[in-house]
Protein backbone atom coordinates (compact mmCIF):
# COMPACT_ATOMS: atom_id res chain seq x y z
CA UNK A 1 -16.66 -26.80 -10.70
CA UNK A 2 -15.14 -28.01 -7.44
CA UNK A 3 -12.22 -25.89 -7.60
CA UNK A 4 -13.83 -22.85 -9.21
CA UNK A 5 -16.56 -22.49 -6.61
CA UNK A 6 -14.11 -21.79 -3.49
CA UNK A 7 -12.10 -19.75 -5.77
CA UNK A 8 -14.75 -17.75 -6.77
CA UNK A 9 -16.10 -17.05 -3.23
CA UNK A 10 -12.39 -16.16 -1.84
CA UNK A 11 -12.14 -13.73 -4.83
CA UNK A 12 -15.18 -12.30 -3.83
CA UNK A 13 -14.45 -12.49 -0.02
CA UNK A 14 -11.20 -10.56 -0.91
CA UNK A 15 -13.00 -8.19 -3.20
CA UNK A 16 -15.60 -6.84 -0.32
CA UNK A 17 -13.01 -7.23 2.23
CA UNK A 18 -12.33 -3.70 3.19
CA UNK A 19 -15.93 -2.48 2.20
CA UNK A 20 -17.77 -2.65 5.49
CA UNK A 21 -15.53 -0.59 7.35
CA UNK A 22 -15.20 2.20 4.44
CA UNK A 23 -19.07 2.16 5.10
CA UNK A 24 -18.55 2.14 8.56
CA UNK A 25 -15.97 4.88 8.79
CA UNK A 26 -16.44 7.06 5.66
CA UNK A 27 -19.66 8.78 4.48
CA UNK A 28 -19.68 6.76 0.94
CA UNK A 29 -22.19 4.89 -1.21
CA UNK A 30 -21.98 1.47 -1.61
CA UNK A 31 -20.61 0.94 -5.13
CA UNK A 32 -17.76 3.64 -4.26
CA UNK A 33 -16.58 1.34 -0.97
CA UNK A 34 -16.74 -1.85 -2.88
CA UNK A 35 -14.60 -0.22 -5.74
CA UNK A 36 -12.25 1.36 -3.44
CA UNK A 37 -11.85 -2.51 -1.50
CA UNK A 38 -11.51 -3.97 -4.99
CA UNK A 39 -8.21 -1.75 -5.60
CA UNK A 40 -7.08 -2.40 -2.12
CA UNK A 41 -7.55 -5.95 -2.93
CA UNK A 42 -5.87 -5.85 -5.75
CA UNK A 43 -3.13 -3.55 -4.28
CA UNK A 44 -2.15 -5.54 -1.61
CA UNK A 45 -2.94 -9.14 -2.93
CA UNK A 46 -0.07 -10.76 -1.40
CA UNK A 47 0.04 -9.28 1.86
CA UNK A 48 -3.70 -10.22 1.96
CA UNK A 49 -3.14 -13.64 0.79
CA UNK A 50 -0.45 -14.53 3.69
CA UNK A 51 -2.88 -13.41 6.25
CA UNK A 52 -5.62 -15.52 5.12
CA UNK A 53 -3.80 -18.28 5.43
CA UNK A 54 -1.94 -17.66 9.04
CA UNK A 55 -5.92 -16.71 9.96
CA UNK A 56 -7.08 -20.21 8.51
CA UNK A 57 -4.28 -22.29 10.57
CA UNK A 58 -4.87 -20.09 14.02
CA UNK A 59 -8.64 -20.89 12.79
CA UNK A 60 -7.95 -24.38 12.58
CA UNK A 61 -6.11 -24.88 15.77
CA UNK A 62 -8.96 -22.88 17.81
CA UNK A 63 -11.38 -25.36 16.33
CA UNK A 64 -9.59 -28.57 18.00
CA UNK A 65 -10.48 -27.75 21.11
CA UNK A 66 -14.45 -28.22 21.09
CA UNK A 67 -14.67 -24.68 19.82
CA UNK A 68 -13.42 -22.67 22.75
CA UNK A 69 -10.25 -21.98 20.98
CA UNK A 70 -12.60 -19.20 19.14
CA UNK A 71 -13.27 -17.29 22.22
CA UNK A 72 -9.58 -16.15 21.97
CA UNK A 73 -8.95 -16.17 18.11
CA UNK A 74 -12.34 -14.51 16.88
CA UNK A 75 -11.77 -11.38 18.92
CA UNK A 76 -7.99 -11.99 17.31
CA UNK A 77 -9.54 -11.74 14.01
CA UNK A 78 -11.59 -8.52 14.51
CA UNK A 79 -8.35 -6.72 15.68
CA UNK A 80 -6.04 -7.67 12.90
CA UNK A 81 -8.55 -7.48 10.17
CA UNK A 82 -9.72 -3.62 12.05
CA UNK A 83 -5.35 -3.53 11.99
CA UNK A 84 -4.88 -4.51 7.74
CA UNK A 85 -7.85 -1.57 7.42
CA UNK A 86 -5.82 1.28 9.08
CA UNK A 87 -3.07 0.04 7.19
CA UNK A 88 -4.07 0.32 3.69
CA UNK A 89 -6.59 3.20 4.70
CA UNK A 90 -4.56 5.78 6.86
CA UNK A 91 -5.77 8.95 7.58
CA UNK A 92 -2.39 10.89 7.13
């Protein structure tokens, strides 16, 4: 239960990744956005694994100093994750 809880939420977290900005950027329902994240997900598992992980240690780091580390690597975050989006979701 320990292990499967965190699990369960980064599976999640990784499933609705991309859906907020398909809703943001594409005139879609709901259930379409979170299916088209879901294959992205699944798609691009690896690529989206290493990049949780770099984002948890420059995460980490930002935290040491009293928090003010996240004034530079939250902003950081919205860019690369806005970044991985156009990426996976170009509009060729």
């Amino acid at each position: 239960l320990i292990v499967a809880a965190p699990v369960l939420a980064l599976l999640i977290k990784g499933i609705l990744w991309f859906a907020t900005p398909l809703l943001a950027f594409h005139p879609m329902r709901v259930s379409h956005a979170i299916r088209w994240s879901f294959y992205a997900f699944i798609g691009n598992f690896l690529p989206m694994l290493l990049f949780s992980v770099l984002m948890f240690g420059i995460l980490f780091i930002a935290v040491v100093p009293m928090l003010l580390g996240l004034l530079v690597a939250m902003p950081l975050y919205a860019l690369v994750h806005y970044a991985s989006y156009r990426q996976v979701f170009r509009d060729d």
